[in-house]
C-alpha atoms as a PDB file:
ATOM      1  CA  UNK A   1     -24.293 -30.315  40.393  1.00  0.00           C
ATOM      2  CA  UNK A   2     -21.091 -28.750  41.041  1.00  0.00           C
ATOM      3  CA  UNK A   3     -19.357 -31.520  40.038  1.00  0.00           C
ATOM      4  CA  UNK A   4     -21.073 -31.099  36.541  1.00  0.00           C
ATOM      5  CA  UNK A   5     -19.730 -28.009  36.201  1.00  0.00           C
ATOM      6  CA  UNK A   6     -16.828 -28.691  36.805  1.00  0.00           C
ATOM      7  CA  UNK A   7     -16.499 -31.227  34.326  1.00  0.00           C
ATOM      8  CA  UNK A   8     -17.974 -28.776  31.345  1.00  0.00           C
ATOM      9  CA  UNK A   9     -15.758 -26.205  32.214  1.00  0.00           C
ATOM     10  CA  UNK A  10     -12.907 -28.907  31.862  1.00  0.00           C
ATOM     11  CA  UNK A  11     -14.300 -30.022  28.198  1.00  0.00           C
ATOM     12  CA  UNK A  12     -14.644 -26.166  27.188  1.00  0.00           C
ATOM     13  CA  UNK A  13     -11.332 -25.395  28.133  1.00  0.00           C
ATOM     14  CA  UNK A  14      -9.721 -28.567  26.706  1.00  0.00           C
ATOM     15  CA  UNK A  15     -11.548 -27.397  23.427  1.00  0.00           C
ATOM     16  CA  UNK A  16     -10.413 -24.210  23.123  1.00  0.00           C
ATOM     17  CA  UNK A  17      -6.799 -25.967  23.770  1.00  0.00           C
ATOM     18  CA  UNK A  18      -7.162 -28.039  20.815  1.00  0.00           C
ATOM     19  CA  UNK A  19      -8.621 -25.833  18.320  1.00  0.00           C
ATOM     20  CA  UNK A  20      -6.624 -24.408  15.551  1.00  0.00           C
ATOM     21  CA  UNK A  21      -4.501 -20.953  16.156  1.00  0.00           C
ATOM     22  CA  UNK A  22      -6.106 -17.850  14.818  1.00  0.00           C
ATOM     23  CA  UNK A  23      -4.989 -16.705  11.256  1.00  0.00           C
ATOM     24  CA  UNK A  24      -2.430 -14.585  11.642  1.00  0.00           C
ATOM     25  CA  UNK A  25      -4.121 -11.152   9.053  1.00  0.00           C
ATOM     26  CA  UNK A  26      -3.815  -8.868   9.482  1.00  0.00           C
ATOM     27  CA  UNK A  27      -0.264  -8.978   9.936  1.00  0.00           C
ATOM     28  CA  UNK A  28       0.823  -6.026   7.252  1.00  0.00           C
ATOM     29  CA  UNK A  29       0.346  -2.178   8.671  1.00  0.00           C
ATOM     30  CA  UNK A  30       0.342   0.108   6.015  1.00  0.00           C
ATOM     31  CA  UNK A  31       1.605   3.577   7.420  1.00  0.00           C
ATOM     32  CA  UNK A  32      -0.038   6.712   6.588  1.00  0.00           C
ATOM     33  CA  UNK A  33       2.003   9.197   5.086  1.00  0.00           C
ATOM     34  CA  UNK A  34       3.690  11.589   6.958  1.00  0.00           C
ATOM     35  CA  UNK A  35       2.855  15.007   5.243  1.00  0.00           C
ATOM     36  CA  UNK A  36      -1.018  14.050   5.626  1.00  0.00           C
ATOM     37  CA  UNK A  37      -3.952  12.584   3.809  1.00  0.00           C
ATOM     38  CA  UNK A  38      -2.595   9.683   1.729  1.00  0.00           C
ATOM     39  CA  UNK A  39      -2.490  10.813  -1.838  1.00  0.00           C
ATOM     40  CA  UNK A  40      -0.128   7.564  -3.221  1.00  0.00           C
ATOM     41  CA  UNK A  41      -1.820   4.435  -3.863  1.00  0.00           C
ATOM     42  CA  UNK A  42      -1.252   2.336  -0.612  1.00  0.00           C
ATOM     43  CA  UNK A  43       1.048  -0.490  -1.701  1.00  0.00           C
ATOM     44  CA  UNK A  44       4.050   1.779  -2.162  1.00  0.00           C
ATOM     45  CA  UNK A  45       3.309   3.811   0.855  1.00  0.00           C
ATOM     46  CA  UNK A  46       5.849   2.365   4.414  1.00  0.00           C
ATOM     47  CA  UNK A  47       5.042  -1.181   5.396  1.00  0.00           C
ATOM     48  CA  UNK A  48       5.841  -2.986   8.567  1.00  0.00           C
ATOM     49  CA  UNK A  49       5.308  -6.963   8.311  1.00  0.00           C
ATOM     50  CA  UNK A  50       5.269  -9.134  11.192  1.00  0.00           C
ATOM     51  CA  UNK A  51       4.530 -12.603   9.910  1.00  0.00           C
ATOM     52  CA  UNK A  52       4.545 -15.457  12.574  1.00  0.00           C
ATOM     53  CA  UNK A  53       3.405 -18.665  11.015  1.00  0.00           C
ATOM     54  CA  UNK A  54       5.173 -22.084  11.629  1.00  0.00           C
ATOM     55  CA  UNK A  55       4.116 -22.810   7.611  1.00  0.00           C
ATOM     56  CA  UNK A  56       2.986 -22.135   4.599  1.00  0.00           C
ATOM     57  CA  UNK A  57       0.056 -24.458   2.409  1.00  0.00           C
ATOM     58  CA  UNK A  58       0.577 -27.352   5.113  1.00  0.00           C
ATOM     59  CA  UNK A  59       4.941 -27.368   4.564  1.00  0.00           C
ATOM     60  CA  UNK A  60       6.538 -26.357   7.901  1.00  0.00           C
ATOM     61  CA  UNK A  61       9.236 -23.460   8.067  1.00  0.00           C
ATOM     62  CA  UNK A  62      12.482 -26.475   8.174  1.00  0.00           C
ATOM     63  CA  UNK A  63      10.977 -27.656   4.746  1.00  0.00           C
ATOM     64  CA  UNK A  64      10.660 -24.286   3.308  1.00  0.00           C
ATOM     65  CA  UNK A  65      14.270 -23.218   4.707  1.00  0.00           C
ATOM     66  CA  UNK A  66      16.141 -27.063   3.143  1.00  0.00           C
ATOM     67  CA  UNK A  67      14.200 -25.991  -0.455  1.00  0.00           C
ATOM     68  CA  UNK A  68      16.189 -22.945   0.051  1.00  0.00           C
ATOM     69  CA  UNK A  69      19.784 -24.256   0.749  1.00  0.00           C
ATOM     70  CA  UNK A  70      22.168 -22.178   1.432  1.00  0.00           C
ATOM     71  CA  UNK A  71      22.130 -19.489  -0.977  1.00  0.00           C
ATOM     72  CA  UNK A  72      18.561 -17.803   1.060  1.00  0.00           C
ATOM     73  CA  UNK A  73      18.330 -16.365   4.245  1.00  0.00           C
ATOM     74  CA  UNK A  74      17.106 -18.996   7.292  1.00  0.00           C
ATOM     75  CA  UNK A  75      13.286 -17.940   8.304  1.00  0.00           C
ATOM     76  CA  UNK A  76      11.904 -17.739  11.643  1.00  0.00           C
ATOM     77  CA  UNK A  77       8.640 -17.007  10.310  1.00  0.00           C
ATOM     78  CA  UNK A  78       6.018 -16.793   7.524  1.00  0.00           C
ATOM     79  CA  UNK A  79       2.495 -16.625   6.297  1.00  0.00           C
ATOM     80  CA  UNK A  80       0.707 -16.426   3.487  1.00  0.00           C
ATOM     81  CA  UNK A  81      -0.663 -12.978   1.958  1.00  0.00           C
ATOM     82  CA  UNK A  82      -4.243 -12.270   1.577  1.00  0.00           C
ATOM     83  CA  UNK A  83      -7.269  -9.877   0.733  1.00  0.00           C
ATOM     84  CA  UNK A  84      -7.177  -9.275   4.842  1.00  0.00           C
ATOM     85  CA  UNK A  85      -3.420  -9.187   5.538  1.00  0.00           C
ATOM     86  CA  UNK A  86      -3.236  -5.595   5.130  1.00  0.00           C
ATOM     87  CA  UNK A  87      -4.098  -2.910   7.639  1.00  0.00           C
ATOM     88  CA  UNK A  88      -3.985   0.800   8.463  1.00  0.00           C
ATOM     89  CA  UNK A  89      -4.661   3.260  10.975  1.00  0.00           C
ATOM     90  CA  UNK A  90      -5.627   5.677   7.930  1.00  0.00           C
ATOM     91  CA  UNK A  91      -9.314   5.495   6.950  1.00  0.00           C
ATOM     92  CA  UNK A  92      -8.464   7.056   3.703  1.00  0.00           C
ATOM     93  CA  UNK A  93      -5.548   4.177   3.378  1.00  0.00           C
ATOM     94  CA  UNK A  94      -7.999   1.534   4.804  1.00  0.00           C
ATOM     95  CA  UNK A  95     -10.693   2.214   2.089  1.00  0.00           C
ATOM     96  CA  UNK A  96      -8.116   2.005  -0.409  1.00  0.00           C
ATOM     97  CA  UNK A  97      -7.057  -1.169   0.854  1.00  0.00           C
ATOM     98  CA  UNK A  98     -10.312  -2.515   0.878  1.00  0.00           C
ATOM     99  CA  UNK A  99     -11.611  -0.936  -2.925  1.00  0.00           C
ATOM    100  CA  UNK A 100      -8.611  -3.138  -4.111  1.00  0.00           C
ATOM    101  CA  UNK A 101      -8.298  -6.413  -2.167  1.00  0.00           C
ATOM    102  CA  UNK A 102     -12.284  -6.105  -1.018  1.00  0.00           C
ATOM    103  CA  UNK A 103     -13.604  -7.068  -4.647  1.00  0.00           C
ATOM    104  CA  UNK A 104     -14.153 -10.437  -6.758  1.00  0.00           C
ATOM    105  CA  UNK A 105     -10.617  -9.658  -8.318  1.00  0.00           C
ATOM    106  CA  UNK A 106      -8.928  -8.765  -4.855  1.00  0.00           C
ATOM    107  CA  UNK A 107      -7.655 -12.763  -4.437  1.00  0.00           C
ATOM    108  CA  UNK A 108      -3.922 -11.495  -6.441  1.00  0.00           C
ATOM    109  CA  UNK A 109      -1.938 -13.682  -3.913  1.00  0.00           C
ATOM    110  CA  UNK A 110      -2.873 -17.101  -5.350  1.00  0.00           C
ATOM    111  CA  UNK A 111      -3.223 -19.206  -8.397  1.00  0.00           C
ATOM    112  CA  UNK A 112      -2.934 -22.389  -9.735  1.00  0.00           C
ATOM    113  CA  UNK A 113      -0.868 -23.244 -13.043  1.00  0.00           C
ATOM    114  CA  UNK A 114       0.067 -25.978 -14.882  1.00  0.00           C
ATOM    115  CA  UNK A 115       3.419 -24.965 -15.439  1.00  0.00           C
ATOM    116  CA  UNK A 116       5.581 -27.383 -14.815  1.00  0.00           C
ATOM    117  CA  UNK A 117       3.065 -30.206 -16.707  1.00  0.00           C
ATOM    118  CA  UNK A 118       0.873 -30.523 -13.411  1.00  0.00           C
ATOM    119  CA  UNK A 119      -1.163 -28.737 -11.538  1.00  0.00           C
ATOM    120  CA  UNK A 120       0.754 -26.613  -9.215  1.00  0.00           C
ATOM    121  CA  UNK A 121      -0.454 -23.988  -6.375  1.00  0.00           C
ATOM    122  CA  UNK A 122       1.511 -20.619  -6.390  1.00  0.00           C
ATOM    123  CA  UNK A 123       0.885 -18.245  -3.680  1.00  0.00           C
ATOM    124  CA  UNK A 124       2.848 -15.365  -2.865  1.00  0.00           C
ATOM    125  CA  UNK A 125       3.271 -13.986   1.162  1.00  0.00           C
ATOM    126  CA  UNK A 126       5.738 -12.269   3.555  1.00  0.00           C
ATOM    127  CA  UNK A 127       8.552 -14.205   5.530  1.00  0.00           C
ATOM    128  CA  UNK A 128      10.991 -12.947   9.097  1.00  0.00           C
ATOM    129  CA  UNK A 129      14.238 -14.382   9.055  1.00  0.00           C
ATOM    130  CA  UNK A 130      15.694 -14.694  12.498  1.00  0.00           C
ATOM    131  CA  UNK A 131      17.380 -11.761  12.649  1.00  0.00           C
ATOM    132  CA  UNK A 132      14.384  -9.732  12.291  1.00  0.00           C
ATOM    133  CA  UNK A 133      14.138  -8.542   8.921  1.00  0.00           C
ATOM    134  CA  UNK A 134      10.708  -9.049   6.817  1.00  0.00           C
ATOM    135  CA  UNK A 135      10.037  -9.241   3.048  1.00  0.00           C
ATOM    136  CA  UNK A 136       7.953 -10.721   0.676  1.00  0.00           C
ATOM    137  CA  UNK A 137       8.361 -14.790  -1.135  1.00  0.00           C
ATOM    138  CA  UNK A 138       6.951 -16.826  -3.874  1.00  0.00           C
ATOM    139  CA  UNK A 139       6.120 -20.324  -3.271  1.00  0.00           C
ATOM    140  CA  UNK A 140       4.746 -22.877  -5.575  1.00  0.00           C
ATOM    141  CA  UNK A 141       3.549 -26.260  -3.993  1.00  0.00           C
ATOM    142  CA  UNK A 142       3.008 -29.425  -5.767  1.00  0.00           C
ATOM    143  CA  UNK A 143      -0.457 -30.813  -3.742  1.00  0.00           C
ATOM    144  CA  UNK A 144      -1.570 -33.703  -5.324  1.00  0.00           C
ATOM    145  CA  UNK A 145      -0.020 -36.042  -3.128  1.00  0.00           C
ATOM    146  CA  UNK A 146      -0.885 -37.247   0.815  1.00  0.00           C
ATOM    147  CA  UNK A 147       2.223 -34.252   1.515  1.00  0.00           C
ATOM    148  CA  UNK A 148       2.647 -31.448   0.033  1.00  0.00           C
ATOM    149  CA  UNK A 149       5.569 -30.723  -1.631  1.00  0.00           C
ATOM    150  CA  UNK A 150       8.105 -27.622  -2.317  1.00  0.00           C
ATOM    151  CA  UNK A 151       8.447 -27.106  -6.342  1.00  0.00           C
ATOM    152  CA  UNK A 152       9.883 -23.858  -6.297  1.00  0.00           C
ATOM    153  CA  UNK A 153      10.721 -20.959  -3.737  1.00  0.00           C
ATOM    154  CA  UNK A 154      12.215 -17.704  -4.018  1.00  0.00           C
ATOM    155  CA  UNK A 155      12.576 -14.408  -1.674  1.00  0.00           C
ATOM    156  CA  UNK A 156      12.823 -10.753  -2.568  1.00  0.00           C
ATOM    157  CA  UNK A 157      14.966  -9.522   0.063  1.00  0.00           C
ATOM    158  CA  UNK A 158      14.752  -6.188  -2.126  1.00  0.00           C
ATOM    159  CA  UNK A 159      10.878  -5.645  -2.266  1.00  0.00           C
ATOM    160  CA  UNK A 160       8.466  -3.919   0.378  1.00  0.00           C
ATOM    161  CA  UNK A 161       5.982  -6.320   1.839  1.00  0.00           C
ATOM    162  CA  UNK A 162       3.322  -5.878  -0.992  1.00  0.00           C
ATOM    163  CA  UNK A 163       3.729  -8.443  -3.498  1.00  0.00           C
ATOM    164  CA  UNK A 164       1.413  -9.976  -6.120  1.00  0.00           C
ATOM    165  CA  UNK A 165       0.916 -12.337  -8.724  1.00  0.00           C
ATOM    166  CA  UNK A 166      -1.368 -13.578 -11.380  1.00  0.00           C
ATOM    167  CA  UNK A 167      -0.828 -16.674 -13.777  1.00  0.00           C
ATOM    168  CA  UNK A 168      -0.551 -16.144 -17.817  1.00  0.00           C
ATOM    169  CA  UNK A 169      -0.929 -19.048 -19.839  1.00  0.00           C
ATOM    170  CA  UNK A 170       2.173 -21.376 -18.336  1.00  0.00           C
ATOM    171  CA  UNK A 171       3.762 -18.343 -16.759  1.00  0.00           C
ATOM    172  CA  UNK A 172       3.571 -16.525 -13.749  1.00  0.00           C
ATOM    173  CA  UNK A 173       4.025 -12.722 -13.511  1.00  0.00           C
ATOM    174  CA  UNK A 174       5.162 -11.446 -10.208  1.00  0.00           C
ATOM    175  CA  UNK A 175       4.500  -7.947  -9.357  1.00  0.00           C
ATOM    176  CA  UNK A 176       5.606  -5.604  -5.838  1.00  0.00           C
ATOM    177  CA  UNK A 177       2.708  -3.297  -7.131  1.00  0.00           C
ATOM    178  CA  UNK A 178      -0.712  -2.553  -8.866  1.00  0.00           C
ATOM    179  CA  UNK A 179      -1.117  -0.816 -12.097  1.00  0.00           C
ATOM    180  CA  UNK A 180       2.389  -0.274 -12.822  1.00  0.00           C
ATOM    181  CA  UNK A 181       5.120  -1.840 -14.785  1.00  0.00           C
ATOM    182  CA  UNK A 182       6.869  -3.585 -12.343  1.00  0.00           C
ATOM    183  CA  UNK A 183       6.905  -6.928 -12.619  1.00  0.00           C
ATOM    184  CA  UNK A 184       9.099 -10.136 -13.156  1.00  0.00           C
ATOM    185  CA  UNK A 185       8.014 -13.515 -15.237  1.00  0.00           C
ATOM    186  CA  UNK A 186       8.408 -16.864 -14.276  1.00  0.00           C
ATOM    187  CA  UNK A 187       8.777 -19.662 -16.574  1.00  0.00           C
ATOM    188  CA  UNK A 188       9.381 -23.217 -16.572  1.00  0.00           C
ATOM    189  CA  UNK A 189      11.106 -25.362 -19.404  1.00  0.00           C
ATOM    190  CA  UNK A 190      10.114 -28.589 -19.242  1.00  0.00           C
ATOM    191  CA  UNK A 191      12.601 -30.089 -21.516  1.00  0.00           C
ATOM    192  CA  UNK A 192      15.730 -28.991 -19.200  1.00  0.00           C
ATOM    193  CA  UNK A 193      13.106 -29.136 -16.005  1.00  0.00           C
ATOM    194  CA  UNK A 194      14.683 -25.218 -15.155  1.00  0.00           C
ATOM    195  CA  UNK A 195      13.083 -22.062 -14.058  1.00  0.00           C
ATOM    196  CA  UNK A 196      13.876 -18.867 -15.567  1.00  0.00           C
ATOM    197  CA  UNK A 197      12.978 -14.995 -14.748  1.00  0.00           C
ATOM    198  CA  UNK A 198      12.818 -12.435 -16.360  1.00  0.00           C
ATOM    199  CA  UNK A 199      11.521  -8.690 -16.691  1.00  0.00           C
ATOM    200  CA  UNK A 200       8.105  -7.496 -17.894  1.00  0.00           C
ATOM    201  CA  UNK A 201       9.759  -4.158 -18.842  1.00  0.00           C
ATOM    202  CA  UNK A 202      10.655  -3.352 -22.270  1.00  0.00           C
END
């Protein structure tokens, strides 16, 4: 009998060995504001972003970093962003959070376009390079072959954590906010095969 035991304790703990890591959300903590109850909307309020994923949509972190080259910074970590990556010790901030990402329309992190001719996934999320320092990427990912692969990447070293996006028509728009103005458009020209930005502003 003992020996029984013995043995399912070995098969539980050699399951809980193999089975897959715990998402990382919610891995964004929105700060409350310092003079008191939270009268801003919370994605502009202070962010701190502590990412730790090994990839992103099945591509590891050395993938992501040789689509980069030289010209971006080397990551150490990232994760995709959603509806539960953000967090706050602020019930006033937390039901905020949750009466904008909580909803049918709270998925603003993903979508899929046909951009580029075929059917691409664009997600948006939050990256650590290695020496510390956290902000917020776009990633499109071709998946209709047995690997996924890296169609386009870009970071916005500049941005707070809180990024979104939504697809219009073959564009993406790219936003570090809700109901504002802010926001930059992606396009793709499929006669040169080039990406091009530029700003939703007037």
């Amino acid at each position: 009998m003992a020996l029984l035991r013995r043995s399912i304790a070995a098969l539980l703990l050699a399951g809980l060995a193999a089975a897959p890591a715990l998402a990382a959300d919610p891995f964004v903590t929105v700060k409350p504001p310092a003079e008191g109850p939270a009268n801003s909307a919370f994605w502009i309020l202070d962010m701190e972003s502590r990412p730790d994923g090994s990839s992103v949509a099945g591509l590891p972190l050395a993938q992501l970093n040789n689509a980069q080259g030289r010209a971006g910074p080397r990551w150490c970590a990232a994760d995709p962003l959603t509806a539960a990556s953000f967090a706050s010790t602020d019930p006033a901030v937390s039901a905020e959070i949750r009466q904008y990402l909580g909803g049918p329309d709270g998925n603003i992190f993903r979508a899929t376009t046909r951009m580029t001719g075929a059917p691409v996934l664009a997600l948006v999320g939050n990256y650590r390079t290695c020496n510390g320092e956290a902000a917020p990427f776009l990633l499109l990912v071709d998946q209709s072959q047995r690997r996924p692969r890296v169609v386009y990447i870009r970071s916005f070293p500049d941005w707070t954590p809180f990024i979104a996006l939504r697809a219009d028509g073959n564009r993406l728009v790219v936003s570090s906010c809700l109901e504002c103005d802010h926001a930059e458009i992606l396009s793709y020209n499929r006669r040169t095969r080039r990406f091009s930005w530029r700003s939703a502003g007037p």
